[in-house]
Protein backbone atom coordinates (compact mmCIF):
# COMPACT_ATOMS: atom_id res chain seq x y z
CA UNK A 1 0.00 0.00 0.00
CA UNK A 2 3.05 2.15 0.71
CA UNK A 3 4.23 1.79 -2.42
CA UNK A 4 1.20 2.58 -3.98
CA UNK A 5 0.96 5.80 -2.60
CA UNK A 6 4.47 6.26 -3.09
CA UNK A 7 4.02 5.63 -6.74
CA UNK A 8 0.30 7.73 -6.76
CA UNK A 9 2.51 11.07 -5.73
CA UNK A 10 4.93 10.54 -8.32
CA UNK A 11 3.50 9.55 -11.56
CA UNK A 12 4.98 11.77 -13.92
CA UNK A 13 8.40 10.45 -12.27
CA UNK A 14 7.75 6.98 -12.30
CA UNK A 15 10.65 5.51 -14.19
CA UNK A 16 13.52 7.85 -13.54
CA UNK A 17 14.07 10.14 -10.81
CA UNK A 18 14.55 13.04 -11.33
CA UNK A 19 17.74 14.40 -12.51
CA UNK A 20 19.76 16.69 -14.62
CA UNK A 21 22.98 16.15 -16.64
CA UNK A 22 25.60 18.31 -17.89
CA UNK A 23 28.83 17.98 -20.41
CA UNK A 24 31.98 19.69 -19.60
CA UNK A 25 34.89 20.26 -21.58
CA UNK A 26 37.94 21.89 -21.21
CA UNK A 27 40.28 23.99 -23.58
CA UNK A 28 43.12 25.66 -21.96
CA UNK A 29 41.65 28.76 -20.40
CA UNK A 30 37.88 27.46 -21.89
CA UNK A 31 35.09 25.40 -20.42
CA UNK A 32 31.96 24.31 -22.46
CA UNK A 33 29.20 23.20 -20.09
CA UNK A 34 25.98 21.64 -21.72
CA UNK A 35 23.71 21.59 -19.24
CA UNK A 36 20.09 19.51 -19.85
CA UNK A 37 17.35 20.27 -17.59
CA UNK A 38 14.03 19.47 -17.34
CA UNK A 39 11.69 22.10 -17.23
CA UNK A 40 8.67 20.27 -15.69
CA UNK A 41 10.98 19.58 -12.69
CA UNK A 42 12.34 22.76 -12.39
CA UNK A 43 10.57 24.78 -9.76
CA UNK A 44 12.40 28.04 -9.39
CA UNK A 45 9.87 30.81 -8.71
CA UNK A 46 12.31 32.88 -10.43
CA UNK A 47 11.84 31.70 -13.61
CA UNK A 48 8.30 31.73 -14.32
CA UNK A 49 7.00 28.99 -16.21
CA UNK A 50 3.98 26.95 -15.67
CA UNK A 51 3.51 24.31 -14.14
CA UNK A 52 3.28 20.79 -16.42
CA UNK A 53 2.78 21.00 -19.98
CA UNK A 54 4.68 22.00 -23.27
CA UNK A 55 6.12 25.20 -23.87
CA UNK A 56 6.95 26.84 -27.41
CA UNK A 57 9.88 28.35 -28.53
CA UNK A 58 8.54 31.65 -28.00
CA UNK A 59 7.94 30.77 -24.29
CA UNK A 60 11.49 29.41 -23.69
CA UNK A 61 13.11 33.08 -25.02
CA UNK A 62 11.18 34.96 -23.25
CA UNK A 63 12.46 33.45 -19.85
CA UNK A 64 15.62 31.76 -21.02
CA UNK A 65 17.81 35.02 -19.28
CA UNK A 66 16.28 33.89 -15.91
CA UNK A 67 17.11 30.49 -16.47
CA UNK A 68 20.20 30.75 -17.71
CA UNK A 69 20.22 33.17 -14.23
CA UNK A 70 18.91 30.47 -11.94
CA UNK A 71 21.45 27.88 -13.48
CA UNK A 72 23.94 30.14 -12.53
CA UNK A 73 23.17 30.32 -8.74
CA UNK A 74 22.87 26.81 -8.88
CA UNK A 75 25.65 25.15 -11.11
CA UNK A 76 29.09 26.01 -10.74
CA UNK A 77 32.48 25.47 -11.97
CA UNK A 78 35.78 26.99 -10.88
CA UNK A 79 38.89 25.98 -11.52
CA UNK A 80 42.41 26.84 -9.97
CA UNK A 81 40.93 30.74 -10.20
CA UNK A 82 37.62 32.30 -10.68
CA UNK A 83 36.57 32.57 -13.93
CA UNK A 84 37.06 35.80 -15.94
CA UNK A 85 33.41 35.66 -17.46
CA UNK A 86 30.71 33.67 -17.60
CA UNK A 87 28.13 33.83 -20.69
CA UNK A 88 25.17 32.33 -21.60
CA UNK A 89 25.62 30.19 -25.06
CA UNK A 90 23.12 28.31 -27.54
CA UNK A 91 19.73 27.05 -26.40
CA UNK A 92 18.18 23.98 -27.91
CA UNK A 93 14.36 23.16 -26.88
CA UNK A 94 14.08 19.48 -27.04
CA UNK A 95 10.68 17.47 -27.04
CA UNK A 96 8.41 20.78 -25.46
CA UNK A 97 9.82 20.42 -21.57
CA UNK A 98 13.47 19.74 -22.13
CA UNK A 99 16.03 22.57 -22.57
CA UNK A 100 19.80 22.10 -23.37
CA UNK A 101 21.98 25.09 -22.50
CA UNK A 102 25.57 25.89 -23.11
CA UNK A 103 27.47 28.35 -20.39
CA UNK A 104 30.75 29.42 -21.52
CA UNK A 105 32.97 29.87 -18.78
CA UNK A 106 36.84 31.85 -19.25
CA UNK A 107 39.48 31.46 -16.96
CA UNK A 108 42.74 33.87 -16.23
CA UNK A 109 44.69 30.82 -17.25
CA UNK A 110 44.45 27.14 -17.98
CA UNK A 111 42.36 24.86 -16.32
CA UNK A 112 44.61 22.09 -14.65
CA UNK A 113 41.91 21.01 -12.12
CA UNK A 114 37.81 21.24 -12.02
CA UNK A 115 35.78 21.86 -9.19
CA UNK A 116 32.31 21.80 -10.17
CA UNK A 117 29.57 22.32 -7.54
CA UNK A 118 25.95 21.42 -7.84
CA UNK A 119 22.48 22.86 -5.24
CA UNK A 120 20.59 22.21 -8.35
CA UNK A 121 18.71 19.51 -6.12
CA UNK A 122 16.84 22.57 -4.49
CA UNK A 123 15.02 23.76 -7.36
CA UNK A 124 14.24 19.98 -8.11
CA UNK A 125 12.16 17.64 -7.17
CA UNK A 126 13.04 15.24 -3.62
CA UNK A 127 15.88 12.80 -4.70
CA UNK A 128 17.29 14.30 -7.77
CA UNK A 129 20.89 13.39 -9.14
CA UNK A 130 23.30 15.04 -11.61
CA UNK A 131 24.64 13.04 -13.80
CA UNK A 132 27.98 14.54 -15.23
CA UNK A 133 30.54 13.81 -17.75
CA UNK A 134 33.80 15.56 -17.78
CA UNK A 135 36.54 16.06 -20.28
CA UNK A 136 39.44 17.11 -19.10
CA UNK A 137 43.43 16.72 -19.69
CA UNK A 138 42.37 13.98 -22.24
CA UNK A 139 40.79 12.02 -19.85
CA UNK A 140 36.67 11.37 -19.42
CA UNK A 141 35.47 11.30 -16.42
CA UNK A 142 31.88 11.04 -14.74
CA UNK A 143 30.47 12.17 -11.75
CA UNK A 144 27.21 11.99 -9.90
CA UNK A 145 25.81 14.99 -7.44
CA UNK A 146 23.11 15.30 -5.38
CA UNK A 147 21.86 17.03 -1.23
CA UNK A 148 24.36 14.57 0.14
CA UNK A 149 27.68 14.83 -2.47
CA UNK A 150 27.31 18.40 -3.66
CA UNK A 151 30.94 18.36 -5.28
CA UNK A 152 33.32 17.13 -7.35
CA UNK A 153 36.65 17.80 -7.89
CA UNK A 154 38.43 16.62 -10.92
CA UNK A 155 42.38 16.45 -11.70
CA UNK A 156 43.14 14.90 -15.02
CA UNK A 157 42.98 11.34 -12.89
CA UNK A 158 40.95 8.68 -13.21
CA UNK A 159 38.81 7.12 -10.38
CA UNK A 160 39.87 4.40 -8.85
CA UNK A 161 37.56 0.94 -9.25
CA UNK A 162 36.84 1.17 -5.69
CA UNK A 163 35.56 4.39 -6.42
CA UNK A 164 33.82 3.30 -9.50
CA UNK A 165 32.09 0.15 -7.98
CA UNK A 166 31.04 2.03 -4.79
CA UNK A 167 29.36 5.45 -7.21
CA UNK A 168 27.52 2.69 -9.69
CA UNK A 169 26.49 0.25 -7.56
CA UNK A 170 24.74 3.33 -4.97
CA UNK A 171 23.78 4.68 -8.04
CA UNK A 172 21.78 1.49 -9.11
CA UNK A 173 20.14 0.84 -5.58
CA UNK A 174 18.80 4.39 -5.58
CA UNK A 175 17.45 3.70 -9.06
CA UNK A 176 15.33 0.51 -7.95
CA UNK A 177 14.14 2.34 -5.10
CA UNK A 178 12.88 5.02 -7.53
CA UNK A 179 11.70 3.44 -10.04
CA UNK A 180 7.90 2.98 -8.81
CA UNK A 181 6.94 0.95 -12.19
CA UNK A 182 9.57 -1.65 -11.38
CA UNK A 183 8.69 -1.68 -7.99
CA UNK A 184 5.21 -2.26 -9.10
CA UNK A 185 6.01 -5.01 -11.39
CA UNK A 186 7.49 -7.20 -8.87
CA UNK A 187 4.16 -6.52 -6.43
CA UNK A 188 2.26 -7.66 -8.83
CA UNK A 189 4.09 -10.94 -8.84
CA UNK A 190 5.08 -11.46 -4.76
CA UNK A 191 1.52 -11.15 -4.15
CA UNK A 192 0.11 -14.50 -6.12
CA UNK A 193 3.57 -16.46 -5.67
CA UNK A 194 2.86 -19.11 -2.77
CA UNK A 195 6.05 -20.38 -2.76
CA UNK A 196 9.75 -19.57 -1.90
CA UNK A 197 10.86 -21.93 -4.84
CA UNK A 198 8.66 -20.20 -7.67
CA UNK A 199 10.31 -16.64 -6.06
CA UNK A 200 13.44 -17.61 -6.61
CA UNK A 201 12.58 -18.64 -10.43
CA UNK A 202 10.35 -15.69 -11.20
CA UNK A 203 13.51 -13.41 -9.35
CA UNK A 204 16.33 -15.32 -11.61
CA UNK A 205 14.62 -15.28 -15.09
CA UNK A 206 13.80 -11.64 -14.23
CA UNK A 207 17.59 -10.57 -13.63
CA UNK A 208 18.86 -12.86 -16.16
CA UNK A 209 16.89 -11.01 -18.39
CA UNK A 210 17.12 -7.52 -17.62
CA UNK A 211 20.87 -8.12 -17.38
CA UNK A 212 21.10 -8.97 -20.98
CA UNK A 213 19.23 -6.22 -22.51
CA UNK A 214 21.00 -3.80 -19.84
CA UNK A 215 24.41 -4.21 -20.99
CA UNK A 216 23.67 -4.67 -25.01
CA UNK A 217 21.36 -0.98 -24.67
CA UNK A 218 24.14 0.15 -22.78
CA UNK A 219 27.28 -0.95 -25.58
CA UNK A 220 25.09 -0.04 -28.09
CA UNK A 221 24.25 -2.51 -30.11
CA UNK A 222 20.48 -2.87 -29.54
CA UNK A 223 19.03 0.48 -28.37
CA UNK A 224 15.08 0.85 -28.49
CA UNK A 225 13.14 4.49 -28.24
CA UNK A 226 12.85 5.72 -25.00
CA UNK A 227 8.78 6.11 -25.50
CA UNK A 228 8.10 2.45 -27.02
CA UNK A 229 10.72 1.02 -24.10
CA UNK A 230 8.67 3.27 -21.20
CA UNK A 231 5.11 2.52 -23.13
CA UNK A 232 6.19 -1.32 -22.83
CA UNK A 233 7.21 -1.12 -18.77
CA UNK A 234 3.53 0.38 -18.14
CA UNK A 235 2.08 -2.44 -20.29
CA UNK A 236 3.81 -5.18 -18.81
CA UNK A 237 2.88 -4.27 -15.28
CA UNK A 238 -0.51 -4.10 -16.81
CA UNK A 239 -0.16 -7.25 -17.99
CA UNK A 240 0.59 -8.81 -14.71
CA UNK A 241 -2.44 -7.27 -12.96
CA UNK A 242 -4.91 -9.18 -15.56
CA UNK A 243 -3.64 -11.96 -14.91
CA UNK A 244 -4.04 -11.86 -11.17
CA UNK A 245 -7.17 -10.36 -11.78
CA UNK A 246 -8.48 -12.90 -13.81
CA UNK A 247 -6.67 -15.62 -12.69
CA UNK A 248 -5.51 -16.97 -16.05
CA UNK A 249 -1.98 -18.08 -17.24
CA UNK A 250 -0.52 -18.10 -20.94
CA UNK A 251 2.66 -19.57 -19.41
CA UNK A 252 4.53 -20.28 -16.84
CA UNK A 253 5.38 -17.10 -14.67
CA UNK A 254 9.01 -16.87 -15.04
CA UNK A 255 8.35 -17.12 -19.21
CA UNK A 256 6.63 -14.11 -18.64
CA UNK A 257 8.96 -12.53 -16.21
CA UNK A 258 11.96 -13.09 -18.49
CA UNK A 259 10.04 -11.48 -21.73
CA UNK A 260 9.50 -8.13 -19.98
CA UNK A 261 12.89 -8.49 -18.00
CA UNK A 262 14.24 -7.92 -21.48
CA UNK A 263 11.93 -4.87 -21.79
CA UNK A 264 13.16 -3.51 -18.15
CA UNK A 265 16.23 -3.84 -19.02
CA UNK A 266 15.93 -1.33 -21.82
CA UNK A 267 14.73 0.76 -18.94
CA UNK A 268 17.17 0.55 -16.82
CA UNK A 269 20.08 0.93 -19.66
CA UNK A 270 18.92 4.86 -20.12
CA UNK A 271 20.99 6.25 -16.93
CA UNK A 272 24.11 4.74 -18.19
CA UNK A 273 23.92 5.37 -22.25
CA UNK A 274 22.79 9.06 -20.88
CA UNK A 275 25.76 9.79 -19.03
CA UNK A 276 27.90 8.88 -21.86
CA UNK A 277 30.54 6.91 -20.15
CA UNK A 278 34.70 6.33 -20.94
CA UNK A 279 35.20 2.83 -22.57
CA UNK A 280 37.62 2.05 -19.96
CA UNK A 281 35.43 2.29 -17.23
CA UNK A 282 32.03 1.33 -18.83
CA UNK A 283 32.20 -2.42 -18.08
CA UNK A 284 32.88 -2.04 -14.60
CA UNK A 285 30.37 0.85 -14.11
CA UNK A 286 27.76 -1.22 -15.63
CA UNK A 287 28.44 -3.98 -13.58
CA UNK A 288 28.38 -1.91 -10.60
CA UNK A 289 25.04 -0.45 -11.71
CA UNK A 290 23.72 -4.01 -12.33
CA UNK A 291 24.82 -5.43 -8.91
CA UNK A 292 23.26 -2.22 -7.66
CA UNK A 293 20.06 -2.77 -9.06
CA UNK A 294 19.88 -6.36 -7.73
CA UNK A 295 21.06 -5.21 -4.26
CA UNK A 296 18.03 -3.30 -4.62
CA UNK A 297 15.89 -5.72 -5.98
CA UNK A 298 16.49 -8.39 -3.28
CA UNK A 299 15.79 -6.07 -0.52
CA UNK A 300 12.92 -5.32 -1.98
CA UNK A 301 11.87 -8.90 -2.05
CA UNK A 302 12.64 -10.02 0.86
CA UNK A 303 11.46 -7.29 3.03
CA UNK A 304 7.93 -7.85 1.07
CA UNK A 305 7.38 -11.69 0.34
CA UNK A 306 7.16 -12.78 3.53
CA UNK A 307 4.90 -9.80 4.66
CA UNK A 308 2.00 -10.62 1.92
CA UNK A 309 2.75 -14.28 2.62
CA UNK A 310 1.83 -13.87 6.47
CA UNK A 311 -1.08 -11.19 5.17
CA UNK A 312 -2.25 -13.76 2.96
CA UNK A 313 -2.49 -16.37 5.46
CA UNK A 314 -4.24 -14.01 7.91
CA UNK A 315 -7.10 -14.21 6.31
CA UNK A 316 -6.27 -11.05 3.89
CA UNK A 317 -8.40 -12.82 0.89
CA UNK A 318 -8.87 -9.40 -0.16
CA UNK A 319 -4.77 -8.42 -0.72
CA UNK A 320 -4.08 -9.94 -3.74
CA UNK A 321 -7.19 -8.56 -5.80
CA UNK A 322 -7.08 -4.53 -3.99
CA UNK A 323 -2.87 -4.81 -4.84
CA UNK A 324 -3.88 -5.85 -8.59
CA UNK A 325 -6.02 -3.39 -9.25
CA UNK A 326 -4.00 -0.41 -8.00
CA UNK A 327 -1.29 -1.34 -10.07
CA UNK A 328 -3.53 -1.72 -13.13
CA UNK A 329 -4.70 1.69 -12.64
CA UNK A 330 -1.66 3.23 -12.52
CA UNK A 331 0.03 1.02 -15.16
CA UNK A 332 -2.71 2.51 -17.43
CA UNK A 333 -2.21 5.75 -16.28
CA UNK A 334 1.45 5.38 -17.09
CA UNK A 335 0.81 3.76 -20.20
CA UNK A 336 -1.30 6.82 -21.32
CA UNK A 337 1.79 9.57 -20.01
CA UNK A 338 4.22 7.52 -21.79
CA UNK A 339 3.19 6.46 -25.18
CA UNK A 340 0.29 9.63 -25.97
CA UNK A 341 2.61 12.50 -23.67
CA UNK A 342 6.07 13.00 -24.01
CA UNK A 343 7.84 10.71 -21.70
């Protein structure tokens, strides 16, 4: 029920939390930030959009000075000195929500080392991350920001893979845990599994599955559109909730489970591919986001199962029907967002 009303709160965000991202490069005295933001999250009074909806072109220039302005207070980058000037550059306006903004930023001399700082998590809504990419003495680097890790510094030097496990694999629990529509998905199936044996099939085929499609979205070499992947995560929760509902099988649960695994997976693949990752580290960060999301996954299992098991055999006839039904709703609520609304 928690997660229910969890999930009822956050509709618009069910998939992804919220977050930004930004691309920085450095040329001697030069940095390039790209900075993405979405304006449906963004909730700066000072800015003064509405609330929801698209906005046109002509609505994005009229306020773009005090977003560029509110970016500023919130988004910074300073190197071994304070930068000389810092000026607003090209604005794209991507799908009617989405802006992507360059800042130019000009140093008194070449930047060496990067400090950038991020509060952007105030003006956003609860849980947001910045997701980062960095180029700088040759070297890529990534970085992830939010209310707890504010800043990063960067040198040039590449993480170490302690560093790089511990970032990904956090990164990947957090996801799980934010990611209502997953969350959903596996209620759907703990509350008709009776037994500890079919969990543990239904769980396997599930992260066999979404393991596969995770890493070959995230090399590249089978990438699906955002909308049909997010469209197909509402309709296979929906898909679950008939079933319960009507108490039918076309096969075997974990047949099921492992055909939409592969569509999760797609899901799941789109906070790696956006953060645009070094090919040195990208094995190890998607393994680290992988092992995340099954930390997460687990935990969520286990703390649950044996709660609508005991439920269940108190005399809660009514669980597994009232659970069904709420995810059906809001899978066709999400299915609606996703594949008539710009995800």
């Amino acid at each position: 029920m928690l997660l229910l009303a969890a999930a009822g709160t956050h509709v618009v965000q069910a998939h992804d939390m919220a977050r930004t991202e930004s691309r920085v490069e450095v040329h001697d005295r030069e940095v390039k930030v790209a900075l993405v933001l979405n304006l449906r999250d963004l909730k700066d009074p000072a800015i003064g959009l509405h609330d929801g909806g698209r906005i046109t072109i002509p609505e994005l220039d009229a306020v773009i000075g005090n977003i560029f302005d509110s970016a500023r207070r919130h988004y910074k980058v300073l190197g071994p000195d304070q930068p000389v000037t810092v000026a607003r550059g090209k604005y794209v306006l991507i799908d009617g929500h989405v802006v992507r903004l360059e800042i130019l930023y000009l140093f008194p001399s070449d930047v060496t080392t990067l400090e950038v700082e991020s509060t952007l998590h105030e003006v956003m809504p609860p849980g947001h991350q910045h997701l980062m990419s960095v180029m700088l003495n040759g070297t890529l680097h990534e970085g992830i920001l939010d209310a707890r890790s504010p800043r990063a510094t960067f040198t040039g030097v590449n993480a170490t893979k302690l560093q790089t496990l511990w970032k990904f694999t956090l990164l990947g629990v957090e996801h799980i845990f934010t990611g209502y529509d997953h969350l959903a998905f596996l209620l759907g199936l703990l509350v008709v599994t009776a037994t500890a044996g079919s969990l543990v099939k239904i769980v396997t085929s599930f992260t066999l599955a979404h393991s596969i499609t995770l890493a070959l979205a995230t090399f590249n070499v089978i990438v699906l559109p955002t909308r049909l992947t997010e469209s197909l995560i509402a309709l296979s929760i929906l898909y679950i909730a008939a079933e319960n509902l009507l108490d039918f099988r076309l096969m075997k649960r974990y047949y099921v489970t492992f055909f939409f695994g592969l569509v999760h997976g797609f899901g799941f693949s789109n906070v790696l591919r956006d953060m645009e990752l070094p090919r040195a580290s990208l094995a190890l960060s998607l393994f680290s986001f992988n092992l995340g999301v099954e930390i997460g996954q687990i935990t969520f299992v286990l703390l649950l199962f044996p709660l609508v098991q005991d439920l269940v055999k108190s005399g809660w006839s009514r669980l597994q029907p009232a659970v069904s039904t709420g995810i059906g709703c809001l899978a066709v609520y999400w299915f609606i967002q996703r594949a008539f609304f710009t995800v």
